[in-house]
Protein backbone atom coordinates (compact mmCIF):
# COMPACT_ATOMS: atom_id res chain seq x y z
CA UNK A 1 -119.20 -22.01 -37.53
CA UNK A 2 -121.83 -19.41 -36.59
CA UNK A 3 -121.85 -15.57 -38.02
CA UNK A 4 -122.43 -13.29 -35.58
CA UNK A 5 -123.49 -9.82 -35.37
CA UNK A 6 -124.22 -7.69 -32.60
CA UNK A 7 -125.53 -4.44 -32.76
CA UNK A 8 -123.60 -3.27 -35.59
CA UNK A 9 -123.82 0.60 -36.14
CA UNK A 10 -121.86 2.22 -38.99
CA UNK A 11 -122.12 6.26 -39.69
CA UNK A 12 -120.38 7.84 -42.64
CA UNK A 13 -119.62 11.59 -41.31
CA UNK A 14 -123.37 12.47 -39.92
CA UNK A 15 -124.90 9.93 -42.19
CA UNK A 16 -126.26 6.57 -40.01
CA UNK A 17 -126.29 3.83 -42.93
CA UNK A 18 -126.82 0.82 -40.69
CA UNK A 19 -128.11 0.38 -37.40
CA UNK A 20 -129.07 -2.00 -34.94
CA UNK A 21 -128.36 -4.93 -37.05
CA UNK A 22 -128.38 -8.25 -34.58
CA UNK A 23 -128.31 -11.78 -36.16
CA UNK A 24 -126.99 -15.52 -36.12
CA UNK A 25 -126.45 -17.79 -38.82
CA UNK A 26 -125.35 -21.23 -38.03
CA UNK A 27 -123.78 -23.60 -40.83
CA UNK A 28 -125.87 -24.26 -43.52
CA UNK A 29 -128.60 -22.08 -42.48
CA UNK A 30 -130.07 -19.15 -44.97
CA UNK A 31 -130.86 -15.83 -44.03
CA UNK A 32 -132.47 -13.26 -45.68
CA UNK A 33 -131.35 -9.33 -45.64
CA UNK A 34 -134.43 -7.35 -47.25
CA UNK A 35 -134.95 -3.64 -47.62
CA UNK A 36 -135.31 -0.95 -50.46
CA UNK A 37 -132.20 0.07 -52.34
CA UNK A 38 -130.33 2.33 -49.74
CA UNK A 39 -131.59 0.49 -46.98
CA UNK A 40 -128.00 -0.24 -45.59
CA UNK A 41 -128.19 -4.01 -47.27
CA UNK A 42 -124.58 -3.56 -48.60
CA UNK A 43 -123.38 -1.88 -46.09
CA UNK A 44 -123.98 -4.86 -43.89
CA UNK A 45 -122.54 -7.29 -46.08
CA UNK A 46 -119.13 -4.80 -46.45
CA UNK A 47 -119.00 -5.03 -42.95
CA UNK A 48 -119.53 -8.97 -42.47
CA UNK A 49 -116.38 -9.65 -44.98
CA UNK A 50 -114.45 -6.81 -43.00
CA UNK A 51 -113.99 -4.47 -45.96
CA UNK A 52 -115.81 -1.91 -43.67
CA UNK A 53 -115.38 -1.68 -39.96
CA UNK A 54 -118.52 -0.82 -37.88
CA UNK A 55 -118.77 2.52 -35.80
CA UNK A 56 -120.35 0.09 -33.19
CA UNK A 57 -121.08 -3.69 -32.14
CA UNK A 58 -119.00 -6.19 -33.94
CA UNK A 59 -119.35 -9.05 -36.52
CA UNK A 60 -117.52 -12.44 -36.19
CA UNK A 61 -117.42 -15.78 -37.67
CA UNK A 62 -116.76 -18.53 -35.93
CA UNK A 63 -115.80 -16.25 -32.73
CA UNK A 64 -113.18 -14.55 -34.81
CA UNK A 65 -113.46 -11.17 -37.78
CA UNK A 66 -113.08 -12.12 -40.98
CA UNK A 67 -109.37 -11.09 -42.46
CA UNK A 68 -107.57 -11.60 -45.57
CA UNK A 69 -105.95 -15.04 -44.15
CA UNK A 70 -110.06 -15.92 -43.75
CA UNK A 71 -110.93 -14.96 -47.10
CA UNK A 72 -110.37 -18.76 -48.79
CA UNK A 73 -113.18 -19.43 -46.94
CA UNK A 74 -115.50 -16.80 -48.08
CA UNK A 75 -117.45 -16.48 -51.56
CA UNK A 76 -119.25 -12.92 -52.09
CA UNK A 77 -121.30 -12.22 -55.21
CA UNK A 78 -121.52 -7.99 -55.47
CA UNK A 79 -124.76 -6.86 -56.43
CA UNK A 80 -122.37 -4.63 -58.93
CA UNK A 81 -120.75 -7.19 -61.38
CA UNK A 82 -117.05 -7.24 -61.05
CA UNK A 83 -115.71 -9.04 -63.76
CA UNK A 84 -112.70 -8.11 -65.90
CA UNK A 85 -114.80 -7.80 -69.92
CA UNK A 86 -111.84 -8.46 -71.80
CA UNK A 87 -110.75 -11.66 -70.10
CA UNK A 88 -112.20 -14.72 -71.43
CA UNK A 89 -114.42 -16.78 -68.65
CA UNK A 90 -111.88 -19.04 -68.03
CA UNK A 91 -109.06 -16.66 -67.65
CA UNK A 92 -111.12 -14.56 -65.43
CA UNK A 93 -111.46 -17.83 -63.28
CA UNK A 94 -108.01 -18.84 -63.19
CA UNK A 95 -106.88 -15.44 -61.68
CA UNK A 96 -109.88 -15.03 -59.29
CA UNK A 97 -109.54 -18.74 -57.87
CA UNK A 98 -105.76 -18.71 -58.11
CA UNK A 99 -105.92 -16.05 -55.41
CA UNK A 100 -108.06 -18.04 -53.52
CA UNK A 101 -105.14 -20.66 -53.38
CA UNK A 102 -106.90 -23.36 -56.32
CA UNK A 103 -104.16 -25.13 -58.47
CA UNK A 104 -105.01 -24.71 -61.80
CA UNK A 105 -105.92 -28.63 -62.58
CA UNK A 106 -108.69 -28.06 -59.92
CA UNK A 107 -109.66 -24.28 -61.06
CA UNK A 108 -110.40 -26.11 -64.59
CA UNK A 109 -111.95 -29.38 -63.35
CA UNK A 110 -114.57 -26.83 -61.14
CA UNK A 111 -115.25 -24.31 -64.05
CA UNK A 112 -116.47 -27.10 -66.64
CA UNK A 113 -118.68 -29.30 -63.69
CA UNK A 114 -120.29 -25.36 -63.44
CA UNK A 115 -120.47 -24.46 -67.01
CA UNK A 116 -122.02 -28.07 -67.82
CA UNK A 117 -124.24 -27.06 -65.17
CA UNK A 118 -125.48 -23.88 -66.29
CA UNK A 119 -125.67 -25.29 -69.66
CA UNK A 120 -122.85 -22.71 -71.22
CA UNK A 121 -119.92 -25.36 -71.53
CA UNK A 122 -119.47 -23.08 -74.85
CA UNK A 123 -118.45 -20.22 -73.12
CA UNK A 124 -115.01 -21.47 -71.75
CA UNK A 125 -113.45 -19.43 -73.92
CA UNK A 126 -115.55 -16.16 -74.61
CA UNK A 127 -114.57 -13.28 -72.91
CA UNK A 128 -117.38 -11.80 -70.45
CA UNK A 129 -118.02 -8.62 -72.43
CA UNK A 130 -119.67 -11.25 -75.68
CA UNK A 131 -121.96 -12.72 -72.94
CA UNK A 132 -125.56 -11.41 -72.11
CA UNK A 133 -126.19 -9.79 -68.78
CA UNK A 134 -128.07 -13.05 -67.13
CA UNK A 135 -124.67 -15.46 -68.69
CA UNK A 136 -122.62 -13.11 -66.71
CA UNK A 137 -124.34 -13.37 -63.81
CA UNK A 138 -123.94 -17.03 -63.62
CA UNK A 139 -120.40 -16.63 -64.81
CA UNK A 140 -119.84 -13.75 -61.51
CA UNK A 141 -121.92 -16.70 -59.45
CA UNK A 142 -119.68 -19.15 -60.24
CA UNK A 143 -116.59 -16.87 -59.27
CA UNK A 144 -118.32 -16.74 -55.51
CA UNK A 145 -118.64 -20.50 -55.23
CA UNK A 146 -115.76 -22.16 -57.52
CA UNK A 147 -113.56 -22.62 -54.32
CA UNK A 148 -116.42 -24.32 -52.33
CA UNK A 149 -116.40 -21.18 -49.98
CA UNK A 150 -118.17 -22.16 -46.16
CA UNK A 151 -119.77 -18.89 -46.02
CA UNK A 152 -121.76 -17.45 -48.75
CA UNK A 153 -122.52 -13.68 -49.60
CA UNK A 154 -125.00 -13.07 -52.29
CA UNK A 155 -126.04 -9.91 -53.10
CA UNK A 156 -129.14 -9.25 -55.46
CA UNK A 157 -127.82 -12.93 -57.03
CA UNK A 158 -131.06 -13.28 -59.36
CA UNK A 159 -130.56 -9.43 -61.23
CA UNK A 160 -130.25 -9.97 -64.43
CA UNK A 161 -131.86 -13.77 -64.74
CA UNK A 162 -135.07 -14.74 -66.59
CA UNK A 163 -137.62 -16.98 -64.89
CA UNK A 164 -135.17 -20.32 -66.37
CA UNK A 165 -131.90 -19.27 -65.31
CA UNK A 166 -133.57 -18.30 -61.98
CA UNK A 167 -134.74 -21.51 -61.18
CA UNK A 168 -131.67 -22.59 -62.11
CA UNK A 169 -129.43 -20.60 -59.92
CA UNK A 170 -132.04 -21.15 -56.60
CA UNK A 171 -131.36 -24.88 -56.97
CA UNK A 172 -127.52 -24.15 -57.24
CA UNK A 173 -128.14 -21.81 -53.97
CA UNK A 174 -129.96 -25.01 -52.12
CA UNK A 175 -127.79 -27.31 -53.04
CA UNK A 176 -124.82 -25.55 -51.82
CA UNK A 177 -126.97 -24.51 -48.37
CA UNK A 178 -127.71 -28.55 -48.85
CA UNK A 179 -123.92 -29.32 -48.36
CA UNK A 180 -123.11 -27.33 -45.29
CA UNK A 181 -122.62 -23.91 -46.95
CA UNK A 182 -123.61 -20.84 -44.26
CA UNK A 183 -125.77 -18.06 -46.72
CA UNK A 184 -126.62 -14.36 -46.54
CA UNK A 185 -128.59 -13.06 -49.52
CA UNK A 186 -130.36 -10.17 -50.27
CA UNK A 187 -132.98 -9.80 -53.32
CA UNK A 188 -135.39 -7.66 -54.18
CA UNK A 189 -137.61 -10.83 -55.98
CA UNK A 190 -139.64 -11.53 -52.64
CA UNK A 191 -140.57 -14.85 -54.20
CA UNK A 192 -137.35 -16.32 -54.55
CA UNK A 193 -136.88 -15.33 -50.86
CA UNK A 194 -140.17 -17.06 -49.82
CA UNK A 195 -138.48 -19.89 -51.63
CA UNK A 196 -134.99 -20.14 -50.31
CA UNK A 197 -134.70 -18.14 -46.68
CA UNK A 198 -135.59 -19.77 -43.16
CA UNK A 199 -135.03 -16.36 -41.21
CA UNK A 200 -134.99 -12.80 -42.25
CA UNK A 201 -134.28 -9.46 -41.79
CA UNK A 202 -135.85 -6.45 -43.09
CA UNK A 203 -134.66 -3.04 -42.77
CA UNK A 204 -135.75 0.48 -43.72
CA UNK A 205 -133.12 3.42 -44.27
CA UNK A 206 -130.70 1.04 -42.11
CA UNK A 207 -132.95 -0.13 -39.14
CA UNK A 208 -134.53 -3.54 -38.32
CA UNK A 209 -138.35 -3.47 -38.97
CA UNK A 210 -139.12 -7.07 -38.64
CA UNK A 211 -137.30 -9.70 -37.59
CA UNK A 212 -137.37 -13.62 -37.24
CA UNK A 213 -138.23 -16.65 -38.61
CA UNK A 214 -140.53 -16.64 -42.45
CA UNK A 215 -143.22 -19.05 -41.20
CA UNK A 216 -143.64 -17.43 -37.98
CA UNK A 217 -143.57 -13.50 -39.27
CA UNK A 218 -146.22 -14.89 -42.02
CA UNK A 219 -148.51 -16.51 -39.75
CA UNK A 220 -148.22 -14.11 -36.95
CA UNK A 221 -148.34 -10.84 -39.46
CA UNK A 222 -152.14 -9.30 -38.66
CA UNK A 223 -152.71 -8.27 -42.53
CA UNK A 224 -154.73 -10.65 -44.46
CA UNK A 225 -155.48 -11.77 -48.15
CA UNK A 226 -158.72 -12.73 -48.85
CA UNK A 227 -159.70 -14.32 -52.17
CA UNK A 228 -163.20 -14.09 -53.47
CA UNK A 229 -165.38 -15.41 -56.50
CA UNK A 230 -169.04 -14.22 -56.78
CA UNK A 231 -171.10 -13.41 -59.61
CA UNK A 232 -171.45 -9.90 -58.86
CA UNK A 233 -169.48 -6.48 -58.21
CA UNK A 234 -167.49 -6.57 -54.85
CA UNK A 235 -166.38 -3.26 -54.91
CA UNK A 236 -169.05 -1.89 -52.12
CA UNK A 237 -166.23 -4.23 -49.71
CA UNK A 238 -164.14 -1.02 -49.75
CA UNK A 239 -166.43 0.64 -47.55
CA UNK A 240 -165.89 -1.74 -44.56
CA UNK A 241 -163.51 -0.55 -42.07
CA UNK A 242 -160.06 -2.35 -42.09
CA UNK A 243 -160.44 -3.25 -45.51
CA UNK A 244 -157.55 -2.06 -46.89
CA UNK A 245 -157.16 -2.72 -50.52
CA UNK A 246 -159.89 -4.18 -53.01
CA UNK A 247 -158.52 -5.34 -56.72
CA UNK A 248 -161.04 -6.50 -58.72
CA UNK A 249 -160.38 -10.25 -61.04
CA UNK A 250 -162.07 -11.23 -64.10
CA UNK A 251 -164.46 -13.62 -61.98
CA UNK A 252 -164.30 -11.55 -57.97
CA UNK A 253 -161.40 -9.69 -56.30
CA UNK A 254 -158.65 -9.85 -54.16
CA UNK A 255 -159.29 -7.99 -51.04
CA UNK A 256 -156.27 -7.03 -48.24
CA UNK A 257 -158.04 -6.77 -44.75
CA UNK A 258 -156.36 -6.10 -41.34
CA UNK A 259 -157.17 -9.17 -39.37
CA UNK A 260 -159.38 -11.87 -39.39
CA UNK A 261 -162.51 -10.11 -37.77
CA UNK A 262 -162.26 -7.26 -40.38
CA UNK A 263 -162.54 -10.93 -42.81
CA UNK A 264 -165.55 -12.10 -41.12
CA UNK A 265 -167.25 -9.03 -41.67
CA UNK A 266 -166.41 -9.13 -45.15
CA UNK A 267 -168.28 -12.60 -45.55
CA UNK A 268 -171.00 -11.44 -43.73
CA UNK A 269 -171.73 -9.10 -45.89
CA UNK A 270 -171.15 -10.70 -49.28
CA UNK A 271 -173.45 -13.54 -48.02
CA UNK A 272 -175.93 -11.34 -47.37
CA UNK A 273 -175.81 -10.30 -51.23
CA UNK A 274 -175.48 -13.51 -53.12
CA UNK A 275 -173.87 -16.61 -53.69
CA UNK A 276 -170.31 -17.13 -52.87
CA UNK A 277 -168.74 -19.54 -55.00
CA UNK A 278 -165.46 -18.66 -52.93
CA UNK A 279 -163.87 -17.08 -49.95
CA UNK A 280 -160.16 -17.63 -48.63
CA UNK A 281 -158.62 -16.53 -46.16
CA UNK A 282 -154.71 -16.64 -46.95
CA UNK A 283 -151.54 -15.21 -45.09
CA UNK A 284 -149.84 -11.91 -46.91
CA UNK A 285 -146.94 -12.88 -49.42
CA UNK A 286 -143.98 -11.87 -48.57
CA UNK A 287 -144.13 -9.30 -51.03
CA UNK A 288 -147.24 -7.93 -49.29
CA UNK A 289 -145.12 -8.13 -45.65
CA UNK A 290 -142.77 -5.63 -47.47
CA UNK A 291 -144.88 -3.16 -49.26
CA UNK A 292 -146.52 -2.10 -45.92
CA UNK A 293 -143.51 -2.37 -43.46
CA UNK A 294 -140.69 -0.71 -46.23
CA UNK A 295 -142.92 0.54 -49.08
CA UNK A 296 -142.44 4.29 -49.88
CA UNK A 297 -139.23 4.01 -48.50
CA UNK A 298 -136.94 6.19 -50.94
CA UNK A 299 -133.67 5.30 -52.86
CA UNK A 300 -130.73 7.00 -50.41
């Protein structure tokens, strides 16, 4: 089944939180919804599981909204944790999956293959307020997914994770994507976005700023890295027009140009001075992509 959404607007009195939000996502395809906190990100995702309705335009999944008889079908991890701390991890999972319609033999079968997993088998019976910040996080992950949802909300699903437990959680996310499962995720950890999404979206205080597919924004995207080594100082660069940043490296400097003629200037002119022991050329990170089209862009 494909989610749809069509120029979804939604206002809250004279306040325009989202709009102009157009996307597909076909089964087991992963898109990407990027923008600054306030950027309308939840929002969105509210109004793809139908807990919000949109001013304008309209969101469907598989030709139909999602409703409470749809739900089942749906797994949504809140950027806000929403886990009861008294309740041990498996009683938290029996209720939550019980009103998904799991039978108990299955909720408990599911829970230990994804503790085992996670390497926490331990914490079957802990209740969520002993556990650190990054175990609940995989504990609220595995509340999204236990029922083998078809369509997959994460929001911000790597807060709270160290570099392990990330790497952990993005192979959970591709395996899952792997087996058929439709996912929308938002993160502010442009890396693990370079590593997981096919297509994004990025918006800024609710609009679309770019669009499309990662390899094609990347490639097409007229700002340029350029990595230099040269035995002496580079920072005279920052005089050349359409240079745009210059940050200096124990051996060289990293320098942000505009294009690629701005970069040939650049080696014309450090040839001109010395030896080059190296020059790169290299399409902006994601992370760069979103500093210049969202940076400054204040919390709302």
């Amino acid at each position: 089944m494909t989610l749809e959404i069509n120029s979804i607007k939604k206002k809250f009195d004279e306040h325009v939180a989202v709009d102009g939000i157009s996307l597909k996502v076909g089964k087991g395809e992963m898109f990407g919804l990027l923008g600054a906190n306030g950027a309308g990100k939840t929002t969105t995702f509210r109004m793809i599981l139908g807990l919000l309705d949109p001013t304008e335009g309209s969101v469907t999944w598989g030709g139909e909204r999602i409703t409470y008889k749809r739900t089942h079908l749906v797994g949504y991890l809140p950027e806000e944790r929403g886990l009861f701390p008294k309740l041990t991890v498996k009683e938290q999972l029996l209720y939550l999956m019980r009103l998904k319609g799991m039978k108990k033999p299955e909720i408990i079968k599911e829970m230990r293959t994804w503790l085992e997993r996670f390497q926490v088998p331990e914490y079957e019976n802990k209740k969520v307020e002993e556990l650190s910040k990054g175990n609940q996080q995989k504990i609220q992950f595995m509340a999204a997914v236990l029922h083998k949802p078809e369509l997959l909300i994460l929001d911000e699903p790597f807060s709270g994770l160290d570099p392990v437990n990330s790497d952990m959680l993005k192979k959970a996310v591709l395996d899952l994507q792997q087996s058929g499962t439709t996912i929308v995720f938002s993160s502010h950890q442009m890396s693990n976005v370079e590593a997981l999404c096919e297509d994004l979206i990025m918006l800024k205080r609710g609009r679309p700023v770019l669009q499309g597919s990662l390899k094609e924004i990347k490639r097409s995207y007229g700002m340029k890295s350029i990595s230099i080594r040269a035995d002496y100082k580079l920072d005279f660069l920052q005089s050349i027009p359409g240079v745009l940043s210059l940050e200096e490296t124990k051996d060289g400097a990293i320098v942000k140009v505009e294009n690629e003629k701005v970069g040939e200037e650049v080696f014309r002119m450090i040839s001109e001075k010395g030896f080059v022991r190296k020059f790169e050329i290299e399409e902006p990170s994601l992370h760069d992509i979103f500093i210049d089209k969202v940076g400054g862009d204040a919390d709302e």
